[in-house]
C-alpha atoms as a PDB file:
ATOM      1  CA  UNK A   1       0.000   0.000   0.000  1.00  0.00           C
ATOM      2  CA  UNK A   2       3.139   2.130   0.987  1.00  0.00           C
ATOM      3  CA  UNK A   3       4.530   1.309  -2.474  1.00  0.00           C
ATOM      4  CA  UNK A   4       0.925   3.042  -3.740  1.00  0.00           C
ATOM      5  CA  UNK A   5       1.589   6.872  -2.742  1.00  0.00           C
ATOM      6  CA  UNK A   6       2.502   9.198  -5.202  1.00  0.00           C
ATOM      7  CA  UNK A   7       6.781  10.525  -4.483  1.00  0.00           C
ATOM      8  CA  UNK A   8       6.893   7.976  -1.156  1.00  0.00           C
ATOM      9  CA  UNK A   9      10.761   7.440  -3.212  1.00  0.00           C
ATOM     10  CA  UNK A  10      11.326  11.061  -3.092  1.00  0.00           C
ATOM     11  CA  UNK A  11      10.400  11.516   0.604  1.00  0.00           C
ATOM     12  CA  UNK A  12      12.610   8.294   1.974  1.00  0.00           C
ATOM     13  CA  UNK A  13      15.200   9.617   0.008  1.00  0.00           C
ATOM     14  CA  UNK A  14      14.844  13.277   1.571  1.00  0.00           C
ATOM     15  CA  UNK A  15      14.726  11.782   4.751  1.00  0.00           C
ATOM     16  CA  UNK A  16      18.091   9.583   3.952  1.00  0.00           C
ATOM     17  CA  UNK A  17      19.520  12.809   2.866  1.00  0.00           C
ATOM     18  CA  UNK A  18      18.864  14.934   5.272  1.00  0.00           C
ATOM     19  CA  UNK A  19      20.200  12.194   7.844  1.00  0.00           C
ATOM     20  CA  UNK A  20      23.569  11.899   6.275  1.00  0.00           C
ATOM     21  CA  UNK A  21      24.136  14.993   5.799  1.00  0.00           C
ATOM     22  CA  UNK A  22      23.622  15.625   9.632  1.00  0.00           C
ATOM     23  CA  UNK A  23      26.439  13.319  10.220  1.00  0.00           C
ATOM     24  CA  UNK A  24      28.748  15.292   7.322  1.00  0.00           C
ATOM     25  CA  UNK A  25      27.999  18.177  10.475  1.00  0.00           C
ATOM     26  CA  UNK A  26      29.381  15.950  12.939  1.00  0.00           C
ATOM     27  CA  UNK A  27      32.202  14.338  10.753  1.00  0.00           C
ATOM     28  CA  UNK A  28      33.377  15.052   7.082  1.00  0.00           C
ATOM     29  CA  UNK A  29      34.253  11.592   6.191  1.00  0.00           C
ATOM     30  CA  UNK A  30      32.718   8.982   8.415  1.00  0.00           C
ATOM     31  CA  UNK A  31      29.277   9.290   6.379  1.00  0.00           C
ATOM     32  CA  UNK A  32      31.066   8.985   2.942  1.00  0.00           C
ATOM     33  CA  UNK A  33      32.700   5.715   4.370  1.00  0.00           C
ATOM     34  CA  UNK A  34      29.816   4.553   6.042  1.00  0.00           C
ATOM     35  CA  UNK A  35      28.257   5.052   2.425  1.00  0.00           C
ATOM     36  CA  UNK A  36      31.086   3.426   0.118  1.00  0.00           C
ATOM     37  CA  UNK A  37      31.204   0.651   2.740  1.00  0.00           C
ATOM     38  CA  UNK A  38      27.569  -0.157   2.651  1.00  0.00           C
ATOM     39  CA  UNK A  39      27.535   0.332  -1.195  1.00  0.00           C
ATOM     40  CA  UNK A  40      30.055  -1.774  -1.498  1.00  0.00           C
ATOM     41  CA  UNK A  41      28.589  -4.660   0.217  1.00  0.00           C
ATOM     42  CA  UNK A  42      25.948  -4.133  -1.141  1.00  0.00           C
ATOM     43  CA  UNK A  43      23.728  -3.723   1.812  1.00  0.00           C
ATOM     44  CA  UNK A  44      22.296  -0.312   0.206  1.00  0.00           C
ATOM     45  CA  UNK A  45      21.456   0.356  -3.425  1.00  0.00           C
ATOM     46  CA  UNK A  46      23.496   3.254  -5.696  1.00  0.00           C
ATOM     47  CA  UNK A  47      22.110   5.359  -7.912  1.00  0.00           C
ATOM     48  CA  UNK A  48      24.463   5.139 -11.629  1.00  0.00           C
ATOM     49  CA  UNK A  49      26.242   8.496 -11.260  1.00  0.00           C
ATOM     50  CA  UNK A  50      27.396   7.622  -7.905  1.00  0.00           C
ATOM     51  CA  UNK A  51      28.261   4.349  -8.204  1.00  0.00           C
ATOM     52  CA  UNK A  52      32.084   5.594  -7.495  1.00  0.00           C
ATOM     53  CA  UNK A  53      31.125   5.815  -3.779  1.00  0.00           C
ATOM     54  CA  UNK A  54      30.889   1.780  -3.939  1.00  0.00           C
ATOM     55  CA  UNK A  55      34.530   1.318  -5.317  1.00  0.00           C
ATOM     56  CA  UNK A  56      36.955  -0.222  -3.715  1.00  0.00           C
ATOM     57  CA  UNK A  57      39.559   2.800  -4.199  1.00  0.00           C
ATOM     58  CA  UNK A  58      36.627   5.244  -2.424  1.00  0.00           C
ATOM     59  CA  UNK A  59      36.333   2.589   0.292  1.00  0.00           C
ATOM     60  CA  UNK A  60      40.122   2.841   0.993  1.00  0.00           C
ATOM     61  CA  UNK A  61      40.562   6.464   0.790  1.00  0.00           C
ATOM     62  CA  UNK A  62      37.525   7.337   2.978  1.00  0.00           C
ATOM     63  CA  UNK A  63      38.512   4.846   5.781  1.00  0.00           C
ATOM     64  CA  UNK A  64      41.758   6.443   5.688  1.00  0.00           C
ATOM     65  CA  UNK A  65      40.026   9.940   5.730  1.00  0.00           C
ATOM     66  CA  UNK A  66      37.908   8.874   8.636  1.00  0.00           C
ATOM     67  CA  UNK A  67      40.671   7.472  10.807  1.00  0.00           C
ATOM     68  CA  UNK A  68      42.803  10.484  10.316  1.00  0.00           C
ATOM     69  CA  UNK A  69      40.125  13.158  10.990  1.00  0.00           C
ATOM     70  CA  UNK A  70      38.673  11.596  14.092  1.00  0.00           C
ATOM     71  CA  UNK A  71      42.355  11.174  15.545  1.00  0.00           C
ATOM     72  CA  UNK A  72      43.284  14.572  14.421  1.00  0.00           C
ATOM     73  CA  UNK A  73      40.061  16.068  16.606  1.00  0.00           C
ATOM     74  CA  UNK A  74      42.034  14.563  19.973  1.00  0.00           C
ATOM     75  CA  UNK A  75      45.239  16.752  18.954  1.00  0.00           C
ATOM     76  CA  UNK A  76      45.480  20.549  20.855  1.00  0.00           C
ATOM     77  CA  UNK A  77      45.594  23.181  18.625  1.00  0.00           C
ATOM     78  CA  UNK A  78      44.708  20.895  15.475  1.00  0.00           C
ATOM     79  CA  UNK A  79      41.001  20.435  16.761  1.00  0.00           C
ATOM     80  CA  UNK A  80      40.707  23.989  16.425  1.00  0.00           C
ATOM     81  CA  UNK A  81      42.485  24.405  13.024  1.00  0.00           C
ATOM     82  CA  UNK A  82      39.936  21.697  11.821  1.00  0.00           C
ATOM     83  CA  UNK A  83      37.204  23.922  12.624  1.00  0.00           C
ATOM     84  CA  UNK A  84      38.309  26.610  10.457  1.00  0.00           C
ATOM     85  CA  UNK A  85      38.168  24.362   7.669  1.00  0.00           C
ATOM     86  CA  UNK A  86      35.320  21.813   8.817  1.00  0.00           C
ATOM     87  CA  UNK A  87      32.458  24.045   8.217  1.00  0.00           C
ATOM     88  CA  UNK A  88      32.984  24.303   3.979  1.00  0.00           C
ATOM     89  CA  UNK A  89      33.847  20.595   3.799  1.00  0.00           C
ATOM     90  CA  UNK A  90      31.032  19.397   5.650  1.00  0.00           C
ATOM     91  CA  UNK A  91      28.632  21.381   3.385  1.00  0.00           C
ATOM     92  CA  UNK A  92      30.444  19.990   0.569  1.00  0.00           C
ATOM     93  CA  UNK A  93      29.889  16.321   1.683  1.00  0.00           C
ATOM     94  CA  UNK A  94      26.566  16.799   2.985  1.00  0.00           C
ATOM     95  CA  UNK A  95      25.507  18.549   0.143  1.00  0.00           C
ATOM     96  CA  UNK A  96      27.350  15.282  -2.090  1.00  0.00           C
ATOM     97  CA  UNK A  97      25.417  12.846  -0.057  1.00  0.00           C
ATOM     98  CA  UNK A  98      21.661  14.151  -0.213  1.00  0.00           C
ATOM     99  CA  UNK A  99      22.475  14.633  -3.921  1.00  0.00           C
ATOM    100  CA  UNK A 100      23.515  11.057  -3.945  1.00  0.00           C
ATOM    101  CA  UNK A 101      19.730  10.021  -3.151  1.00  0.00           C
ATOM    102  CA  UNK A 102      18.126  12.091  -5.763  1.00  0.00           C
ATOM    103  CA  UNK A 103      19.939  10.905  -9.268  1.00  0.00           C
ATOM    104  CA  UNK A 104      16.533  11.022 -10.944  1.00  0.00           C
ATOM    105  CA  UNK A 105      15.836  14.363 -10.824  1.00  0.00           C
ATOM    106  CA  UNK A 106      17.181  17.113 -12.726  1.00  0.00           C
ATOM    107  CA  UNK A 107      20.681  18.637 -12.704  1.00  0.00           C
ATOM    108  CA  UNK A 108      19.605  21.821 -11.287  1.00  0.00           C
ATOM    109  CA  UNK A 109      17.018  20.767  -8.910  1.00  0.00           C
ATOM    110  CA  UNK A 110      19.008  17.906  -7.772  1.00  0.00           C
ATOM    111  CA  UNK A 111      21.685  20.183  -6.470  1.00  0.00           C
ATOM    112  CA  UNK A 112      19.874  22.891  -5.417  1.00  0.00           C
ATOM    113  CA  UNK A 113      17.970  20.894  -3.290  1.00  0.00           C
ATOM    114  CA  UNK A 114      21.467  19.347  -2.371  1.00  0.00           C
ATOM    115  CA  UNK A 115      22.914  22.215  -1.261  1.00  0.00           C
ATOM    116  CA  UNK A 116      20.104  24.253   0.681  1.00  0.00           C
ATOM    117  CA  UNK A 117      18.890  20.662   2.463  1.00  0.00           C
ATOM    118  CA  UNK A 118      21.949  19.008   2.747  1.00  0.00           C
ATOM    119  CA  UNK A 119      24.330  21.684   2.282  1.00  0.00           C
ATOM    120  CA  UNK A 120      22.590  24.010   5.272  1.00  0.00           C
ATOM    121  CA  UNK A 121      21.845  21.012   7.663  1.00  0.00           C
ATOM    122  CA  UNK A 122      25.808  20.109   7.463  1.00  0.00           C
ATOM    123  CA  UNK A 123      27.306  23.363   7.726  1.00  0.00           C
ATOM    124  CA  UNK A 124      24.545  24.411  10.566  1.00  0.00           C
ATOM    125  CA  UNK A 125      25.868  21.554  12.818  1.00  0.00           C
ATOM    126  CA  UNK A 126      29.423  21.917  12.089  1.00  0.00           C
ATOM    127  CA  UNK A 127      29.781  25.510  12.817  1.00  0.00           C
ATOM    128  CA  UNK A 128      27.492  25.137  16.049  1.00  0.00           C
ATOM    129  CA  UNK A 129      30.382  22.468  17.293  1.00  0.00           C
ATOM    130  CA  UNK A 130      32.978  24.907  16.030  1.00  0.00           C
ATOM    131  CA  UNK A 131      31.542  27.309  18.614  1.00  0.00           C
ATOM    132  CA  UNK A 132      31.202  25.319  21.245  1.00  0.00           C
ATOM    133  CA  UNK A 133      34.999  23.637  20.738  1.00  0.00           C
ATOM    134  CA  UNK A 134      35.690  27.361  20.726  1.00  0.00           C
ATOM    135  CA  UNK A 135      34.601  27.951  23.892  1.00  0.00           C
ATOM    136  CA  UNK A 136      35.263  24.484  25.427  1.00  0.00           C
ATOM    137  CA  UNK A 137      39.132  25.615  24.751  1.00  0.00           C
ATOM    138  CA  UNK A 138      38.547  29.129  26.001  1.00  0.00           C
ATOM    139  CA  UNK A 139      36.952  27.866  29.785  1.00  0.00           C
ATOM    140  CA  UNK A 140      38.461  24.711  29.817  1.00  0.00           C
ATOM    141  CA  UNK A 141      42.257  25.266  28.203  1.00  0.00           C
ATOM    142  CA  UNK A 142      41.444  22.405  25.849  1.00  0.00           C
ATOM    143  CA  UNK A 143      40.976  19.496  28.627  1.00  0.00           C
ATOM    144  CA  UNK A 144      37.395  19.894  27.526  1.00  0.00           C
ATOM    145  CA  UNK A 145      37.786  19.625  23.545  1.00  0.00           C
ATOM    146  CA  UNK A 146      38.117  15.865  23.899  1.00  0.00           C
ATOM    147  CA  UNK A 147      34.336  15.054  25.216  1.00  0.00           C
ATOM    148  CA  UNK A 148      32.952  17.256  22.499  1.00  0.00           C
ATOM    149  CA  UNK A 149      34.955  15.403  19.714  1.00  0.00           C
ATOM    150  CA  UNK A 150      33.736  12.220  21.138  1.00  0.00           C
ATOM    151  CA  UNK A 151      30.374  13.154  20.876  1.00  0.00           C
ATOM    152  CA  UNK A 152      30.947  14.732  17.428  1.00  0.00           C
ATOM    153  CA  UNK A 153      31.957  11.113  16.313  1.00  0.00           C
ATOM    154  CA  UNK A 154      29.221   9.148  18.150  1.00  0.00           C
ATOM    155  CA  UNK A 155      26.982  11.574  16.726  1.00  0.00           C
ATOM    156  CA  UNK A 156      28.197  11.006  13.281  1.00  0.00           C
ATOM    157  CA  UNK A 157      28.041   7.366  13.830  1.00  0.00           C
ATOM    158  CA  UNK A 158      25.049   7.126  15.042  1.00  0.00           C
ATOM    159  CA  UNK A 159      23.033   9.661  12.204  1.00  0.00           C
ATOM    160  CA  UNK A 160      25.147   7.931   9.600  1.00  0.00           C
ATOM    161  CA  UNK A 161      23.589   4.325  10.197  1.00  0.00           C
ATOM    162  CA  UNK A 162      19.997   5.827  11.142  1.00  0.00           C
ATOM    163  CA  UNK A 163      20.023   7.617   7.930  1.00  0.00           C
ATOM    164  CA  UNK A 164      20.226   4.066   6.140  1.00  0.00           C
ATOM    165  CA  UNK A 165      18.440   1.789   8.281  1.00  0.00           C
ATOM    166  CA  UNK A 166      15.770   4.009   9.776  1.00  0.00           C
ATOM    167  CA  UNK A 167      15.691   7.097   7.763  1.00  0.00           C
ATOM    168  CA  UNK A 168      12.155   8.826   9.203  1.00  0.00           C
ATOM    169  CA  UNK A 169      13.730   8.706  12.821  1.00  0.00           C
ATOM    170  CA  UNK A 170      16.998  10.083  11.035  1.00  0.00           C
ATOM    171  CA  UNK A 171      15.523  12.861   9.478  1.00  0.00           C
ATOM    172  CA  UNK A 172      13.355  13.856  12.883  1.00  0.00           C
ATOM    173  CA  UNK A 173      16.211  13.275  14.766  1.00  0.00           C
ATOM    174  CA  UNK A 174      18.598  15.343  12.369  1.00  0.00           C
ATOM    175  CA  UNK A 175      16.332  18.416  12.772  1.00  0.00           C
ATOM    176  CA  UNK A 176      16.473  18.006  16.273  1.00  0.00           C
ATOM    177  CA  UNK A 177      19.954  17.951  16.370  1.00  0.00           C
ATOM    178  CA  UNK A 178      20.174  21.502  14.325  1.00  0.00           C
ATOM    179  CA  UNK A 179      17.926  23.466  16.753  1.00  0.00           C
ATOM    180  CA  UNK A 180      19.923  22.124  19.609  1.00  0.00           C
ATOM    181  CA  UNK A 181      23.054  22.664  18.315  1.00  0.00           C
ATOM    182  CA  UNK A 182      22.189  26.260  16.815  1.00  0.00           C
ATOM    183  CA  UNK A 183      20.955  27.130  20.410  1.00  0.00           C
ATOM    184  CA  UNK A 184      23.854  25.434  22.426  1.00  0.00           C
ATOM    185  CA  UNK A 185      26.440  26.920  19.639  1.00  0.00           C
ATOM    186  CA  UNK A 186      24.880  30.801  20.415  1.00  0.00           C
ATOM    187  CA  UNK A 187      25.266  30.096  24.187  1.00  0.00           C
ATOM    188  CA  UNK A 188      29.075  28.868  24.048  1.00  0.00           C
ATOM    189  CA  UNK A 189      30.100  32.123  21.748  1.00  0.00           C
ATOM    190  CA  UNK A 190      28.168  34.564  24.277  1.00  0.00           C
ATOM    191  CA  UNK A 191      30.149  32.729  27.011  1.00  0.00           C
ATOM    192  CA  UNK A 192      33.203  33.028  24.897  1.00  0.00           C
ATOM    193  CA  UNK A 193      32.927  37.230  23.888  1.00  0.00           C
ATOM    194  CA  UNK A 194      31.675  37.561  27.938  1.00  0.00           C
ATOM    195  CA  UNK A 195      34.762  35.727  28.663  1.00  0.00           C
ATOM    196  CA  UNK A 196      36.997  38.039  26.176  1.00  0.00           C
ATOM    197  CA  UNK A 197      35.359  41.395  27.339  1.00  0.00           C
ATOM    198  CA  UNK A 198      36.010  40.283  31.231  1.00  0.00           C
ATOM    199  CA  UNK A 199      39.845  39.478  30.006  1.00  0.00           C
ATOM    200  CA  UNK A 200      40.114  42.587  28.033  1.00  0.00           C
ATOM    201  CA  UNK A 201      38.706  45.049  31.204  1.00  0.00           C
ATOM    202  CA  UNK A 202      41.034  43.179  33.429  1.00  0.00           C
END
């Protein structure tokens, strides 16, 4: 009966989208691998002009990728370099991967929807953490930078294989995850310019 309402494909595919791309906010590369791994099992279907994501060279490179980058997050001083750089790459591979679930649409609307949808949801989350890794260093001298990468890669994790085995809590779960990050994110920078302005009287 499911299989009988009109653009049902289109909405699961949305809701896939939208749920990888909120782990491309957490981590740049652990959705692409969780991706070219699954393709490559086959465990998930890929659509023709992606089917690079289920090669074995893509599998390598973005296991590498993910290794490195969540490693590199537990490093002082790179952490925060990261963040400088995290926010365009994660709307670049969160815009990649909801485009990845609409092949059958057309150019333009396929990445336009892409990069508002998947795009915005990424870069939202990512700059959110940047904020609050920002002001985790400034209270904490750092010491603190490790619990919020570790839930920055659970959180990854955990979107990245809700997105393709439950995609409706994914999605739901994805746009909670924006609001509470956008609101969390605006509380750490206050903290951080009160912080500044104290320093800078002083």
């Amino acid at each position: 009966m499911l299989d009988q309402i009109p653009y049902l494909p289109y909405v699961l595919s949305a809701f896939i989208g939208i749920g990888l791309a909120a782990s491309a906010g957490f981590r740049v590369f652990l959705p692409l691998f969780a991706v070219s791994l699954a393709s490559y099992f086959q465990w998930i279907p890929t659509h023709e002009s992606f089917d690079w994501l289920s090669g074995l060279p893509a599998l390598i490179t973005t296991g590498i990728a993910t290794i490195a980058e969540i490693l590199a997050y537990y490093i002082p001083v790179i952490d925060n370099f990261l963040d400088t750089i995290s926010v365009p790459m994660a709307t670049i591979a969160g815009s990649l991967l909801f485009a990845s679930q609409f092949a059958d649409l057309g150019t333009f609307s396929q990445w336009g929807l892409a990069l508002i949808a998947g795009g915005g949801t990424a870069a939202t989350i990512s700059s959110g953490f940047a904020g609050i890794r920002a002001a985790s260093t400034a209270t904490t001298g750092g010491l603190g930078n490790s619990v919020v990468g570790t839930t920055e890669t659970a959180g990854a994790g955990v979107m990245a294989i809700l997105a393709m085995i439950a995609p409706v809590i994914a999605a739901f779960l994805a746009i909670a995850t924006v609001i509470i990050v956008v609101i969390l994110g605006r509380k750490a920078l206050k903290k951080l310019r009160k912080r500044k302005e104290t320093s800078n009287y002083l």
